[in-house]
PDB file of N, CA and C in Angstrom:
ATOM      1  N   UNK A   1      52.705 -70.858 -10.571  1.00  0.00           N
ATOM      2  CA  UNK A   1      52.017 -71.502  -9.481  1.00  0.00           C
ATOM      3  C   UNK A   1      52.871 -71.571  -8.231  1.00  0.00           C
ATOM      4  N   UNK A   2      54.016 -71.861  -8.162  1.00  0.00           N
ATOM      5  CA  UNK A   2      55.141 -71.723  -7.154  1.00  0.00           C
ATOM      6  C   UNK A   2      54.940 -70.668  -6.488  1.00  0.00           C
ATOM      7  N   UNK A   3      54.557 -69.377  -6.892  1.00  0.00           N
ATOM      8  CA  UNK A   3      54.528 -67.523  -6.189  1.00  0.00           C
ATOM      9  C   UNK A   3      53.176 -68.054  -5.882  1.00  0.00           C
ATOM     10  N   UNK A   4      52.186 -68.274  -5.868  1.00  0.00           N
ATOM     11  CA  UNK A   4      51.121 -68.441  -5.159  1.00  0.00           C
ATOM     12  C   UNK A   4      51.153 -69.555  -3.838  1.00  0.00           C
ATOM     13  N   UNK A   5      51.728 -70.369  -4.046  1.00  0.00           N
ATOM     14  CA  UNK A   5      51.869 -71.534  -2.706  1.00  0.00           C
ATOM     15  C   UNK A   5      53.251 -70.419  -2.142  1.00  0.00           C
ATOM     16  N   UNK A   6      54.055 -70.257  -2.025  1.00  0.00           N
ATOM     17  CA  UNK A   6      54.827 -69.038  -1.375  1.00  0.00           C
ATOM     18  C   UNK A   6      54.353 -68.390  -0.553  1.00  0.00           C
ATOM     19  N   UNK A   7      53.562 -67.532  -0.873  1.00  0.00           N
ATOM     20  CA  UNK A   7      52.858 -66.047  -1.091  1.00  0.00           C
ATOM     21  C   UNK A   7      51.848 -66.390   0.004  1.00  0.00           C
ATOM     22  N   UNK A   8      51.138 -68.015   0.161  1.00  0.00           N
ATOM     23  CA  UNK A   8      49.994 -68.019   0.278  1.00  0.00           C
ATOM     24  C   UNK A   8      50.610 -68.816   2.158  1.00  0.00           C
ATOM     25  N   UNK A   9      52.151 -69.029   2.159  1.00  0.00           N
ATOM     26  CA  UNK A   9      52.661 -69.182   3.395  1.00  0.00           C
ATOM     27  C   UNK A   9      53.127 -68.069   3.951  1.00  0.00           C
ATOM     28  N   UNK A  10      53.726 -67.231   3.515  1.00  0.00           N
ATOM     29  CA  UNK A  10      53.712 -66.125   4.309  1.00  0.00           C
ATOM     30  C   UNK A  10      52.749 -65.119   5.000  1.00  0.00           C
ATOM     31  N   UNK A  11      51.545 -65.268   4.096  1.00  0.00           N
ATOM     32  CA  UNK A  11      50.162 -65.004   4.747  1.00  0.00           C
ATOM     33  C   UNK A  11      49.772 -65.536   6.223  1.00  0.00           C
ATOM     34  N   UNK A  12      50.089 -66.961   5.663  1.00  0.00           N
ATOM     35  CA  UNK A  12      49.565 -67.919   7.089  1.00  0.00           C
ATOM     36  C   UNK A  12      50.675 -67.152   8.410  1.00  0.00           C
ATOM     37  N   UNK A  13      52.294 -67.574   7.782  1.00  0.00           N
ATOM     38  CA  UNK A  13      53.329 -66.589   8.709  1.00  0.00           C
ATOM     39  C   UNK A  13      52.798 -64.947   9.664  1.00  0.00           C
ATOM     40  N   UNK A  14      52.550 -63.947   8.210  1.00  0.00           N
ATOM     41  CA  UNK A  14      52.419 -63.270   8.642  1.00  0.00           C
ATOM     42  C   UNK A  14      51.189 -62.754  10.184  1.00  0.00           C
ATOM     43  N   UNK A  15      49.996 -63.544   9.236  1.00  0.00           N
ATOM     44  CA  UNK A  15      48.523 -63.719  10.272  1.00  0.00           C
ATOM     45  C   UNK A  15      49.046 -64.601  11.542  1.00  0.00           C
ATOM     46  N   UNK A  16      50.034 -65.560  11.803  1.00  0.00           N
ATOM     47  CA  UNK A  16      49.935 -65.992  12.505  1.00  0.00           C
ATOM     48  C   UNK A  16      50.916 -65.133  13.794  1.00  0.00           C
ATOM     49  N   UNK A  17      51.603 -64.009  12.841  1.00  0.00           N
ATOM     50  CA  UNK A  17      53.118 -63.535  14.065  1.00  0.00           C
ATOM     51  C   UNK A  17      51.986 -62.497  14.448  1.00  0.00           C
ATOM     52  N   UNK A  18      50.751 -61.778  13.551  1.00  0.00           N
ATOM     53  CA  UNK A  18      49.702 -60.615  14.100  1.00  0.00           C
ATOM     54  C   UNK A  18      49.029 -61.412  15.116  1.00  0.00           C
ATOM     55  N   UNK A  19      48.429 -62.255  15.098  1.00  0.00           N
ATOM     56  CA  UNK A  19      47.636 -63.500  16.117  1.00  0.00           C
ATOM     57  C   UNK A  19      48.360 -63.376  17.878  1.00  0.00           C
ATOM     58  N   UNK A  20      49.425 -63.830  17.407  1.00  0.00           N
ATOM     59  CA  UNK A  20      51.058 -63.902  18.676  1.00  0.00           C
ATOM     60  C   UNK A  20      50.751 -62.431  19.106  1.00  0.00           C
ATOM     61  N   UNK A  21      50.762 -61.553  18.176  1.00  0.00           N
ATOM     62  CA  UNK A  21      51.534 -60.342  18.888  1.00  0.00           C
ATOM     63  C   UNK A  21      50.275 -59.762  19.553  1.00  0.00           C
ATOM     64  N   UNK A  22      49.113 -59.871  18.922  1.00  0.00           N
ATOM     65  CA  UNK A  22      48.088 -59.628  19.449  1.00  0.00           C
ATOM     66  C   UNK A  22      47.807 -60.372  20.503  1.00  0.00           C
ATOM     67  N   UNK A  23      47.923 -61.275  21.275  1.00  0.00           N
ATOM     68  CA  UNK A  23      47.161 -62.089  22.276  1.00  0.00           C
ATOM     69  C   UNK A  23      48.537 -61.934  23.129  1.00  0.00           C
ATOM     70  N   UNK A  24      49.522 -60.932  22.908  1.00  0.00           N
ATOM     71  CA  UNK A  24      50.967 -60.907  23.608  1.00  0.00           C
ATOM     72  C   UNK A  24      50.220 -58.929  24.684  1.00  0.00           C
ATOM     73  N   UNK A  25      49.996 -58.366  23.158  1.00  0.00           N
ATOM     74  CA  UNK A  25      48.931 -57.550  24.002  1.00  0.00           C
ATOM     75  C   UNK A  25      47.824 -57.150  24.973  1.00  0.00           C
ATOM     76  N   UNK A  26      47.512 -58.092  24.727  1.00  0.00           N
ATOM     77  CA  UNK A  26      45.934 -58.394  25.495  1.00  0.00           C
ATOM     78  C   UNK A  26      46.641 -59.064  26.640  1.00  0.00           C
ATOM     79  N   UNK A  27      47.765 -59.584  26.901  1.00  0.00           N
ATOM     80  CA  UNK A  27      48.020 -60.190  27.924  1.00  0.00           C
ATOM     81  C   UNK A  27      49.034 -59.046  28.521  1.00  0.00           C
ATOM     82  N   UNK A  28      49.607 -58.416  28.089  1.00  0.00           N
ATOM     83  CA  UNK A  28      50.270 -56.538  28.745  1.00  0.00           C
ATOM     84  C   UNK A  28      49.022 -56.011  29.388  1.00  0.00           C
ATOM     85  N   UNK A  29      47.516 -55.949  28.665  1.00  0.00           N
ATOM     86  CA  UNK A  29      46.903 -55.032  29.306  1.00  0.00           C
ATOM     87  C   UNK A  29      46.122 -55.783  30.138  1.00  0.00           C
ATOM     88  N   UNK A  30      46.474 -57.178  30.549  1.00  0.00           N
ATOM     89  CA  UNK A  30      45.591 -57.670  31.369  1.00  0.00           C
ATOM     90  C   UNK A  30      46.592 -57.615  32.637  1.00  0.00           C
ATOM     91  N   UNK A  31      47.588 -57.362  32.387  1.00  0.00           N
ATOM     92  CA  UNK A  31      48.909 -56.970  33.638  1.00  0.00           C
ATOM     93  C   UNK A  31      48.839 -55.944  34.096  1.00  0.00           C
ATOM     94  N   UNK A  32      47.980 -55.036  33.056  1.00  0.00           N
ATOM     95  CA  UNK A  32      48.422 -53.354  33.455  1.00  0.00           C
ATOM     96  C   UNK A  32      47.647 -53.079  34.473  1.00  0.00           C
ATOM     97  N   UNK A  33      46.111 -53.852  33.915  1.00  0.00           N
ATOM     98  CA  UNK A  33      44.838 -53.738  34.679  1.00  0.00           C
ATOM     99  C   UNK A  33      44.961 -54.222  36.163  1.00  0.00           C
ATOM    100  N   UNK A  34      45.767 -55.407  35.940  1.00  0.00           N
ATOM    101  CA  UNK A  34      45.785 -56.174  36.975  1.00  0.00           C
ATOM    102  C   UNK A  34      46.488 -54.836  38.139  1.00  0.00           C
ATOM    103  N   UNK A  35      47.682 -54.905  37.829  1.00  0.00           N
ATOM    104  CA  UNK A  35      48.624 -53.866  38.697  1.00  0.00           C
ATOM    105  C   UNK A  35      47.920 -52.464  39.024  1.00  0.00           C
ATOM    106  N   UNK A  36      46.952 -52.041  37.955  1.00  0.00           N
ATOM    107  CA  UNK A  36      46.292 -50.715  38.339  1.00  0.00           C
ATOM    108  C   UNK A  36      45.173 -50.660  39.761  1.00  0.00           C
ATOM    109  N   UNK A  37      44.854 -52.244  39.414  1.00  0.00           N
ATOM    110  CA  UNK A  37      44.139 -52.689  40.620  1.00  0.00           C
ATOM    111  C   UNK A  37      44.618 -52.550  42.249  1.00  0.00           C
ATOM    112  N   UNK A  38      45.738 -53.250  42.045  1.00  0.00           N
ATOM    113  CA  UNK A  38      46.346 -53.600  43.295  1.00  0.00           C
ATOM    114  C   UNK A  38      46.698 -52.123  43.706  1.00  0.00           C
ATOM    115  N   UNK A  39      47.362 -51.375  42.873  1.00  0.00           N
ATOM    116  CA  UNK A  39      47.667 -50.002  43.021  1.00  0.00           C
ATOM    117  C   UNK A  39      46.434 -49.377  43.813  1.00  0.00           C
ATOM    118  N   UNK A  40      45.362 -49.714  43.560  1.00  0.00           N
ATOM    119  CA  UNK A  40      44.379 -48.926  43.718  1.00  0.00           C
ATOM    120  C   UNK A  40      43.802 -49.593  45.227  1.00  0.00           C
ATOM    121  N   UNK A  41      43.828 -50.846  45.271  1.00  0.00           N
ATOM    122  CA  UNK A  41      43.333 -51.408  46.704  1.00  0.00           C
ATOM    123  C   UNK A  41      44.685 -51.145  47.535  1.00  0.00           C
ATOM    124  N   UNK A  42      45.668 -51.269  47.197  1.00  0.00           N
ATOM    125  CA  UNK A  42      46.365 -50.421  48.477  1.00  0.00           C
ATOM    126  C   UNK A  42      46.569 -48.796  48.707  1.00  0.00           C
ATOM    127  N   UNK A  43      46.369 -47.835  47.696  1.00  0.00           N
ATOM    128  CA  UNK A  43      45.814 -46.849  48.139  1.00  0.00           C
ATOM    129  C   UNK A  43      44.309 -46.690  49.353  1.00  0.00           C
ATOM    130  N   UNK A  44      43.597 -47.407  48.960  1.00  0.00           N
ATOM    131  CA  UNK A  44      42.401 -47.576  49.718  1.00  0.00           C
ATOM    132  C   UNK A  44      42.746 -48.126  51.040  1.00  0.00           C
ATOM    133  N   UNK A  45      43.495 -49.049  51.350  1.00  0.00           N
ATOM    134  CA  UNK A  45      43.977 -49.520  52.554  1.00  0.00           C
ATOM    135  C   UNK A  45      44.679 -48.218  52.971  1.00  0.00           C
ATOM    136  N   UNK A  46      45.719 -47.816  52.460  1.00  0.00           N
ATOM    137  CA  UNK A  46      46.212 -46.813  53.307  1.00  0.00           C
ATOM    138  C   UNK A  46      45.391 -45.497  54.040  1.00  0.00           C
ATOM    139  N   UNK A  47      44.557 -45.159  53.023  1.00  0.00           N
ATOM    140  CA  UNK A  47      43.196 -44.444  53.196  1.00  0.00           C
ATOM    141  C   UNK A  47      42.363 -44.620  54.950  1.00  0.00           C
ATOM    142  N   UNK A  48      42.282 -45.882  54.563  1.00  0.00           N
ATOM    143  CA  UNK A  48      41.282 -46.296  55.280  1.00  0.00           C
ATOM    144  C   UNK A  48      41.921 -46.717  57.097  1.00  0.00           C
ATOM    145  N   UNK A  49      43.630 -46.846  57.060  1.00  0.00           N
ATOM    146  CA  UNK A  49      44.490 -46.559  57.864  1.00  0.00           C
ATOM    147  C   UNK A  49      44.581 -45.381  58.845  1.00  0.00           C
ATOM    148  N   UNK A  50      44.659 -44.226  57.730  1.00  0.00           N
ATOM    149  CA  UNK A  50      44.699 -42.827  58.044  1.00  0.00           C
ATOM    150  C   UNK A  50      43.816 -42.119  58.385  1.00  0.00           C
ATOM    151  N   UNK A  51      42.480 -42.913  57.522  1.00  0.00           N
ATOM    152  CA  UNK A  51      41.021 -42.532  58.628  1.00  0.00           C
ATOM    153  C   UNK A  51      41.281 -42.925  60.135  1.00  0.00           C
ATOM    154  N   UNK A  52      41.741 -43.852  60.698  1.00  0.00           N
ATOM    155  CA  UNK A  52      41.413 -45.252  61.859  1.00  0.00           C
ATOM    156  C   UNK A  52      42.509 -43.820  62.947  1.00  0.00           C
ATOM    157  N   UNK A  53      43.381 -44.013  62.098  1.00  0.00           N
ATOM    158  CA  UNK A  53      44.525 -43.064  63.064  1.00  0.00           C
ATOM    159  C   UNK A  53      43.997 -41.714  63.263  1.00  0.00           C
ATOM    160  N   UNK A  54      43.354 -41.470  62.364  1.00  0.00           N
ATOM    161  CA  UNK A  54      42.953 -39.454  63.212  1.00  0.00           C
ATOM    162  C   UNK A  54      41.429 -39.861  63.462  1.00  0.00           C
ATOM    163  N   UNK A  55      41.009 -40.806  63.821  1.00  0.00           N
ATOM    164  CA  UNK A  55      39.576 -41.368  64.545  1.00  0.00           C
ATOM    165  C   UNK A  55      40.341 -41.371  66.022  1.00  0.00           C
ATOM    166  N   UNK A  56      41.246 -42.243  65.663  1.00  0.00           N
ATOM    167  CA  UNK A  56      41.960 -42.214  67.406  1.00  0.00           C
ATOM    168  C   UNK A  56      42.360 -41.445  67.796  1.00  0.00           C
ATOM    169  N   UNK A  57      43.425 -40.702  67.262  1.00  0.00           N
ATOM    170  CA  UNK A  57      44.095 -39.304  67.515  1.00  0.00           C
ATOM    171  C   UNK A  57      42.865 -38.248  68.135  1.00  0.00           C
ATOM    172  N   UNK A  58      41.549 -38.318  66.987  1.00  0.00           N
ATOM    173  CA  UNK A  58      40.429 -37.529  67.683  1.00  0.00           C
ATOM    174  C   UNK A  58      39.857 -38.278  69.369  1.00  0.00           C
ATOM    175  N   UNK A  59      39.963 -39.175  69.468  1.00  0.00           N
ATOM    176  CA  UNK A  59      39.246 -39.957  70.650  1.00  0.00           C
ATOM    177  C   UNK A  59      40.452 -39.395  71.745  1.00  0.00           C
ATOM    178  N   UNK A  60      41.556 -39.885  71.363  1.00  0.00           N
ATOM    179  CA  UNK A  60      42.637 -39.223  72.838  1.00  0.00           C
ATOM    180  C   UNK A  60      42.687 -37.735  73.254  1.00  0.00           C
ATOM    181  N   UNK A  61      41.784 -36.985  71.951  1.00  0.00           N
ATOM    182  CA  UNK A  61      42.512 -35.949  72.341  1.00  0.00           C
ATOM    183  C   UNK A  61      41.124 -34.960  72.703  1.00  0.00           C
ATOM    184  N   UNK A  62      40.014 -35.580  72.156  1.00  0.00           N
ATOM    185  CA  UNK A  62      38.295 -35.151  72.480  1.00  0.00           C
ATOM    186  C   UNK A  62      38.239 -34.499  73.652  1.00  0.00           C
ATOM    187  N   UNK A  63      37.641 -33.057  74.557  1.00  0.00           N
ATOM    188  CA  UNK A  63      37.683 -32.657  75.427  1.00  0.00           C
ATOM    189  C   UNK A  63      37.490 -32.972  76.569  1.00  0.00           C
ATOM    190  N   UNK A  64      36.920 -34.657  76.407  1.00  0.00           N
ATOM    191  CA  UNK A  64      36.624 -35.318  77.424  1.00  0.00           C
ATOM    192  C   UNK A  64      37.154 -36.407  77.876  1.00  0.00           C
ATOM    193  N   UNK A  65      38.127 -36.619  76.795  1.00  0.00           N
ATOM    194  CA  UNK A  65      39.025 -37.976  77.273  1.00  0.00           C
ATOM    195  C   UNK A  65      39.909 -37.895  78.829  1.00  0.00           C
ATOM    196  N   UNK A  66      40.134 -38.783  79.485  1.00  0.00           N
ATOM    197  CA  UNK A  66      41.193 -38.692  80.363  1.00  0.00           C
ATOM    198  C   UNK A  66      42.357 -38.457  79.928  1.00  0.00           C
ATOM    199  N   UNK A  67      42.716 -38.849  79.058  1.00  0.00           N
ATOM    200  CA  UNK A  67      44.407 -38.252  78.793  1.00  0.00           C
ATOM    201  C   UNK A  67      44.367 -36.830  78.403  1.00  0.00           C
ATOM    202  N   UNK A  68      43.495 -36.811  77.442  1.00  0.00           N
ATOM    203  CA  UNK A  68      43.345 -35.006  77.015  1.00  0.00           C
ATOM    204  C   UNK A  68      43.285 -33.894  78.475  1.00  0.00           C
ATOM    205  N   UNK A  69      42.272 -34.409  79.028  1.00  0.00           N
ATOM    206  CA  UNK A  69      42.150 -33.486  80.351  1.00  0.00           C
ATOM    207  C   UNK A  69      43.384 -33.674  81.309  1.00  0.00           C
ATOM    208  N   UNK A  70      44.273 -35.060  81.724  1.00  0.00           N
ATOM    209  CA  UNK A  70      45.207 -34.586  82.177  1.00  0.00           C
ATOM    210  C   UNK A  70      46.376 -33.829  81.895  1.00  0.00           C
ATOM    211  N   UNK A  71      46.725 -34.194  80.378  1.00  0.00           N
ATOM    212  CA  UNK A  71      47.742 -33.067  79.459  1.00  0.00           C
ATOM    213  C   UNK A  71      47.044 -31.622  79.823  1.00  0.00           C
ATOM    214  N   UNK A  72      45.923 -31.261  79.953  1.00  0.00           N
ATOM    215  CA  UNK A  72      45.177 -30.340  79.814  1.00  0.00           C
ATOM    216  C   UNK A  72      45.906 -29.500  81.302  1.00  0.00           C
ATOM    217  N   UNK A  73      45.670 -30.223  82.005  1.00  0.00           N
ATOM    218  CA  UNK A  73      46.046 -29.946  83.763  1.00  0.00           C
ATOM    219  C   UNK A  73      47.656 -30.164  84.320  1.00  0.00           C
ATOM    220  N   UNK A  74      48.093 -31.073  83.649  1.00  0.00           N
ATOM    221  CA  UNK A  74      49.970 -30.446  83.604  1.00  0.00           C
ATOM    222  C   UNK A  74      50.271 -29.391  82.872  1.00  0.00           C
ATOM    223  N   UNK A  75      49.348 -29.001  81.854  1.00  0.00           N
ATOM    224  CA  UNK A  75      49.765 -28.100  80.861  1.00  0.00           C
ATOM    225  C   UNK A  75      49.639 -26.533  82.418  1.00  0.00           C
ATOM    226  N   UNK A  76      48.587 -26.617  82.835  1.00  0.00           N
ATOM    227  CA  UNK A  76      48.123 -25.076  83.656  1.00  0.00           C
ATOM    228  C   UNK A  76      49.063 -25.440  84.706  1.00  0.00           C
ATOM    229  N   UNK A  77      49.575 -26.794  84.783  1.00  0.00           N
ATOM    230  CA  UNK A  77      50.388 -26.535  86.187  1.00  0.00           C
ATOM    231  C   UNK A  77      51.533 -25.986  86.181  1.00  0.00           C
ATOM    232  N   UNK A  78      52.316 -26.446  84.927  1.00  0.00           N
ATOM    233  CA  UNK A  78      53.475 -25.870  84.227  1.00  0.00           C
ATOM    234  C   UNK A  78      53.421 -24.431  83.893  1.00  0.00           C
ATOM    235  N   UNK A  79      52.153 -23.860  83.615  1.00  0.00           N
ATOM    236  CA  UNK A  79      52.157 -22.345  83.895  1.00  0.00           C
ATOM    237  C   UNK A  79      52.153 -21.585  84.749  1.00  0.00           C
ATOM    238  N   UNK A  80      51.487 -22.392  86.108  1.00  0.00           N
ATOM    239  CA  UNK A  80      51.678 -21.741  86.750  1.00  0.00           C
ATOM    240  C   UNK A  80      52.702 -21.764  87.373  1.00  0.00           C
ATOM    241  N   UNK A  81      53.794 -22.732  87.523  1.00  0.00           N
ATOM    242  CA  UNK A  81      54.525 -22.696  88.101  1.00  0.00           C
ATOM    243  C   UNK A  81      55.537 -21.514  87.762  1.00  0.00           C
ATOM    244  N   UNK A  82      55.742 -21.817  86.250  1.00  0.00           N
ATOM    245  CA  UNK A  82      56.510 -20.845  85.518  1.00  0.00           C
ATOM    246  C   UNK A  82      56.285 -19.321  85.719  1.00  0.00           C
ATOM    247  N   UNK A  83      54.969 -18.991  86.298  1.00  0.00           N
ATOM    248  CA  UNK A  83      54.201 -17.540  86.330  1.00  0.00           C
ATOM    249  C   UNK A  83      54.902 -17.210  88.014  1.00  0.00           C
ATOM    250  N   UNK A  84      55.218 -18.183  88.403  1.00  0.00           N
ATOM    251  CA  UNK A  84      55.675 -17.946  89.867  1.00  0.00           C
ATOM    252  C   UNK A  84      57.528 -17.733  90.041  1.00  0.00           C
TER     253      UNK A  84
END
């Protein structure tokens, strides 16, 4: 009877260190998830950065902007000068 009350604590031991190790897991992949997240919303921010910047880059440089057309007109003046 002694090997059965034993036997019948290391069970409880054992189920209880699987219990631990299991809810030790579930809490790794609720970190992983977590971090895959953040990973993922700052990719999207940067994204959404790099759209904003060649939106502008396109606006300064559109055939009709004022800055485009004056780069446009130092650019021919500088040739011609150089052609002279």
């Amino acid at each position: 009877m002694g090997n059965n009350g034993k036997g019948g604590a290391t069970r409880k031991k054992k189920k209880k260190e699987v219990e631990e190790e299991e809810e030790e897991e579930e809490e790794e992949e609720e970190e992983e998830e977590e971090e895959e997240e953040e990973e993922e919303e700052e990719e999207e921010e940067e994204e959404e950065e790099e759209e904003e910047y060649t939106l502008n880059e396109y606006l300064l440089c559109s055939p009709f902007s004022p800055f485009c057309l004056e780069l446009i007109i130092q650019m021919c003046i500088s040739l011609i000068v150089h052609a002279e």
